[in-house]
N, C-alpha and C. Protein backbone atom coordinates (compact mmCIF):
# COMPACT_ATOMS: atom_id res chain seq x y z
N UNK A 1 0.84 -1.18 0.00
CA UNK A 1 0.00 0.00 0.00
C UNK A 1 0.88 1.24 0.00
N UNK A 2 0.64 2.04 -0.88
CA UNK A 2 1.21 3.47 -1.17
C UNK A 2 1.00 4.47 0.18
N UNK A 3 1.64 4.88 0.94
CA UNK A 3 1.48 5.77 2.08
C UNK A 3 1.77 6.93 1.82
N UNK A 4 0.52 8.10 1.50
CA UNK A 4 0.66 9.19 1.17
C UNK A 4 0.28 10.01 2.16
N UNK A 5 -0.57 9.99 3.82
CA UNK A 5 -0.72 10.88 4.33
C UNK A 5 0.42 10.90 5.83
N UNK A 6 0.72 9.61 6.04
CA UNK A 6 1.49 9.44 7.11
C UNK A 6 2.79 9.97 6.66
N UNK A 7 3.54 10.04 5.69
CA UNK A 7 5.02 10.70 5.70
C UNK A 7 4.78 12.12 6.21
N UNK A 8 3.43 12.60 5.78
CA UNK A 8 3.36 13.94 5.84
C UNK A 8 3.07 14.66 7.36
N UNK A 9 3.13 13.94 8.24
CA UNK A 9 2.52 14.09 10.11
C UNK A 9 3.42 14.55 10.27
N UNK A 10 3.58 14.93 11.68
CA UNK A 10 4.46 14.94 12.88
C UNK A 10 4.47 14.17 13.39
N UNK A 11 5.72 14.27 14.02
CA UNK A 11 6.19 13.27 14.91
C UNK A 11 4.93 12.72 15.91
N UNK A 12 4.41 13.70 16.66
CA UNK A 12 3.45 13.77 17.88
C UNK A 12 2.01 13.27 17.31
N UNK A 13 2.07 13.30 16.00
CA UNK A 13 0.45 12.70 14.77
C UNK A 13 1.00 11.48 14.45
N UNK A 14 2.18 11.05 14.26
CA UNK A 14 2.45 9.84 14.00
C UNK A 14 2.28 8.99 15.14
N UNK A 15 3.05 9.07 16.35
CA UNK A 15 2.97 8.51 17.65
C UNK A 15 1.13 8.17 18.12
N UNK A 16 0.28 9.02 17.84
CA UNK A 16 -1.05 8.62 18.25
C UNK A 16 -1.58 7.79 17.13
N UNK A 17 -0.90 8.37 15.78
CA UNK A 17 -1.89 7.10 14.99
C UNK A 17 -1.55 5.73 15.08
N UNK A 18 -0.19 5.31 15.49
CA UNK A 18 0.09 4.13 15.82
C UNK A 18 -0.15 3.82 16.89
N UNK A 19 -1.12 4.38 18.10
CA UNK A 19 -1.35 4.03 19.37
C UNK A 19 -2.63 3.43 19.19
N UNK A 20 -2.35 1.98 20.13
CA UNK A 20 -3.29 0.56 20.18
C UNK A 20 -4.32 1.23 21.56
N UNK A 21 -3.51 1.03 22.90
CA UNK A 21 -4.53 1.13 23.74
C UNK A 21 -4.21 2.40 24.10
N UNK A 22 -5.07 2.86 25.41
CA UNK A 22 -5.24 4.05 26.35
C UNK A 22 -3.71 3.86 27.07
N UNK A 23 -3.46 4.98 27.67
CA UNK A 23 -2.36 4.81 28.57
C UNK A 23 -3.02 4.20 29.88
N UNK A 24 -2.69 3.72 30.92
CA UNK A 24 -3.32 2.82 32.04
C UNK A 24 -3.00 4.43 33.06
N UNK A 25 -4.65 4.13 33.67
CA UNK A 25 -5.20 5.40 34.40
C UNK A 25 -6.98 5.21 34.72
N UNK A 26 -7.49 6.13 34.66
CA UNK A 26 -8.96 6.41 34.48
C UNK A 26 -9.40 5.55 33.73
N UNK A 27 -8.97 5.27 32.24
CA UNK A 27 -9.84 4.05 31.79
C UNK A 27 -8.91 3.02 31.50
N UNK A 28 -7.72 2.54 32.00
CA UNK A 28 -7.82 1.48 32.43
C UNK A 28 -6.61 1.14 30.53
N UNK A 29 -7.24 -0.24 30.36
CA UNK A 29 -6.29 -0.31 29.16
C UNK A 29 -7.36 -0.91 27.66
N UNK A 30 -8.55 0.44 27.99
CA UNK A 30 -9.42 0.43 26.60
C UNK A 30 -8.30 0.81 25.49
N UNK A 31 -9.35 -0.17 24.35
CA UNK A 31 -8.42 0.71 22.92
C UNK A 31 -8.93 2.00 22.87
N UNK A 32 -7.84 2.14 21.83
CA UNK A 32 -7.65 3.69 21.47
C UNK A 32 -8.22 3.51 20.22
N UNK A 33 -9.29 4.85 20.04
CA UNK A 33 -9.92 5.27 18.41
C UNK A 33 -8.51 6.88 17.86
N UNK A 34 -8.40 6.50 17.45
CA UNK A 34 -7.46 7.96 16.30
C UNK A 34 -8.69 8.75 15.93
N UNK A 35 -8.72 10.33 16.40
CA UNK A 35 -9.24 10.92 15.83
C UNK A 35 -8.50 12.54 15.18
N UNK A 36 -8.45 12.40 14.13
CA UNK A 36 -7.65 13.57 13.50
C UNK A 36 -8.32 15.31 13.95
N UNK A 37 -7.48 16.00 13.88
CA UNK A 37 -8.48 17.08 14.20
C UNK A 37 -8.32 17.79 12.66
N UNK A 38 -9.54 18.63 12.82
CA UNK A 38 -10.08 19.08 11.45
C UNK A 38 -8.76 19.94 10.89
N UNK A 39 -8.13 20.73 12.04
CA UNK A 39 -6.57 21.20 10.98
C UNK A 39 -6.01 20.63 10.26
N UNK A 40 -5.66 19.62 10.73
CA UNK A 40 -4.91 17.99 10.54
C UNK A 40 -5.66 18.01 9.14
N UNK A 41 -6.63 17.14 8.81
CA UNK A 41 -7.62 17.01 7.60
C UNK A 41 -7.67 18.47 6.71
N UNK A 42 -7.81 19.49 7.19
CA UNK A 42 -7.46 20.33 5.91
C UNK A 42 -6.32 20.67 5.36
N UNK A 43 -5.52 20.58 6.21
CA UNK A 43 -3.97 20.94 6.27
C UNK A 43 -3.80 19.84 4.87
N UNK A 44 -3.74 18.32 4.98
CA UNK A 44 -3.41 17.19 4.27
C UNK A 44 -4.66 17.66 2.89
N UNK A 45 -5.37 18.42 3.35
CA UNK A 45 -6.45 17.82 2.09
C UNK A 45 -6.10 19.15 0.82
N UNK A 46 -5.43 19.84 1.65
CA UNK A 46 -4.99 21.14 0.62
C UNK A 46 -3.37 20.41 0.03
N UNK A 47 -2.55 20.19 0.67
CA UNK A 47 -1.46 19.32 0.67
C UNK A 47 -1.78 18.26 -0.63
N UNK A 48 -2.72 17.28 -0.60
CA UNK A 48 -2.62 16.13 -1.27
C UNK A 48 -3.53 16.43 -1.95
N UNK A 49 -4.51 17.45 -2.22
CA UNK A 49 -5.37 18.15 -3.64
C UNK A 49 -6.31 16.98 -3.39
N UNK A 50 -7.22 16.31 -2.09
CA UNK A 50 -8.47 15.67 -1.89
C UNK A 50 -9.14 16.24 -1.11
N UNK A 51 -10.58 16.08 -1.49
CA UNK A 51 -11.55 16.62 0.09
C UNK A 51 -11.55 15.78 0.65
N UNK A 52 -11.93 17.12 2.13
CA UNK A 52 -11.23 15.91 3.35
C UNK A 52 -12.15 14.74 3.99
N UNK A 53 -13.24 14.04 3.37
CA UNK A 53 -13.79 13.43 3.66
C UNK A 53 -12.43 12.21 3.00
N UNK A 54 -11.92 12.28 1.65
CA UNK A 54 -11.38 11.35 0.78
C UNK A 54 -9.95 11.20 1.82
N UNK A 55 -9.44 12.41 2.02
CA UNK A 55 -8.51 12.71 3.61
C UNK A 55 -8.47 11.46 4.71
N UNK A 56 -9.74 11.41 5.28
CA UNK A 56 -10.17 10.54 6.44
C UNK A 56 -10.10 9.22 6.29
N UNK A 57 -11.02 9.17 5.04
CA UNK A 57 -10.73 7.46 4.97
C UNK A 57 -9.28 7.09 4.11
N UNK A 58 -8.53 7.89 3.80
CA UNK A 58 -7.21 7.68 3.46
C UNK A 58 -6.14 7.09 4.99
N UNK A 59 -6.66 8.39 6.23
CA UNK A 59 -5.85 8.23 7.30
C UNK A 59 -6.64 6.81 8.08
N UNK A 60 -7.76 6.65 7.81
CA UNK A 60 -8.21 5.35 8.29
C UNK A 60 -7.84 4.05 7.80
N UNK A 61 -7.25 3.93 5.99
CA UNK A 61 -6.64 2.97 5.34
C UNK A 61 -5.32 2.55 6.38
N UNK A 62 -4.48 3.75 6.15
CA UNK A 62 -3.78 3.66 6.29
C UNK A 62 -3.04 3.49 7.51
N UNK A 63 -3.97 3.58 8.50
CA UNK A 63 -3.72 3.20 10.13
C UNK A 63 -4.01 1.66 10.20
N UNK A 64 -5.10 1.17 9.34
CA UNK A 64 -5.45 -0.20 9.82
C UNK A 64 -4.18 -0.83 8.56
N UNK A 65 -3.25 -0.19 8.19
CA UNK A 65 -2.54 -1.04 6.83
C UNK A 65 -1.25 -1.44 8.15
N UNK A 66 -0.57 0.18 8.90
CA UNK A 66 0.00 0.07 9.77
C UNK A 66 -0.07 -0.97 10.73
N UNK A 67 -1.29 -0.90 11.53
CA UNK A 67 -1.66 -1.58 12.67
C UNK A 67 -1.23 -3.06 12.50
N UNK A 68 -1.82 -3.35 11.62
CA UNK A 68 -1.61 -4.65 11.12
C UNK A 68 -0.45 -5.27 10.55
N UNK A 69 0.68 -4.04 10.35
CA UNK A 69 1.73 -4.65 10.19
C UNK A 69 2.57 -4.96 11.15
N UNK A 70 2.48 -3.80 12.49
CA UNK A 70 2.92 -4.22 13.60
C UNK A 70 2.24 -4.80 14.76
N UNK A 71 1.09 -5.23 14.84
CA UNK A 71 0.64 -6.03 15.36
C UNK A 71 -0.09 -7.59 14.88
N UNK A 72 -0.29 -7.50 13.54
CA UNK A 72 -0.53 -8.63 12.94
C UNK A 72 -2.25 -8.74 12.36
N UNK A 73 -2.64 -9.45 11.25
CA UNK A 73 -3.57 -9.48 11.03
C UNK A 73 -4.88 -9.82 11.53
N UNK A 74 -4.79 -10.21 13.05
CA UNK A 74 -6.19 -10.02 13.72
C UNK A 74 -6.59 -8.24 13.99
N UNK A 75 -6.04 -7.39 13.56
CA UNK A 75 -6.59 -6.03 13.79
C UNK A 75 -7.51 -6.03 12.88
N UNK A 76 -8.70 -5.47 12.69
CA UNK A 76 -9.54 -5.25 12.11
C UNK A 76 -10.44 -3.64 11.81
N UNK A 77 -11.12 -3.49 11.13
CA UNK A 77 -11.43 -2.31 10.66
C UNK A 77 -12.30 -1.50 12.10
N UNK A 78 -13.01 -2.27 12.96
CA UNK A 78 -13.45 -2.22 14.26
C UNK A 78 -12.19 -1.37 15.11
N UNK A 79 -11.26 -2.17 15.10
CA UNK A 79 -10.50 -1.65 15.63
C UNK A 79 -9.19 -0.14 15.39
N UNK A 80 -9.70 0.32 14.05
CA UNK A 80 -9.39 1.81 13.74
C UNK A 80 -10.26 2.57 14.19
């Protein structure tokens, strides 16, 4: 899979999109959902010439392409 929005993060956007669970605290060790904030999505969607709906499910491909490479193919689309 071609990775066109992740080269383009920060460091600190990269580190959460590859984050599985919560840190252990208040809730304990629920998974973690990635949610981009709308800068993030326009920023990339002016950047890569898509609207940012096409944006989202790009950064959603491409988290479950990740996930699954370092944790293995029981991750599932549930779990982005």
């Amino acid at each position: 899979m071609e990775l066109k929005a992740f080269p383009l993060l920060d460091t600190r956007c990269k580190r959460l999109m590859l984050r599985r669970k919560h840190r252990v605290g208040k809730r304990g060790r629920q998974t973690y959902h990635y949610r981009p904030q709308q800068r993030l999505i326009n920023r990339l969607a002016a950047q890569l010439q898509m609207p940012p709906q096409a944006v989202r499910q790009q950064i959603a491909q491409e988290r479950l392409y990740l996930l699954r490479q370092m944790y293995g193919p029981d991750i599932g689309p549930q779990d982005v």
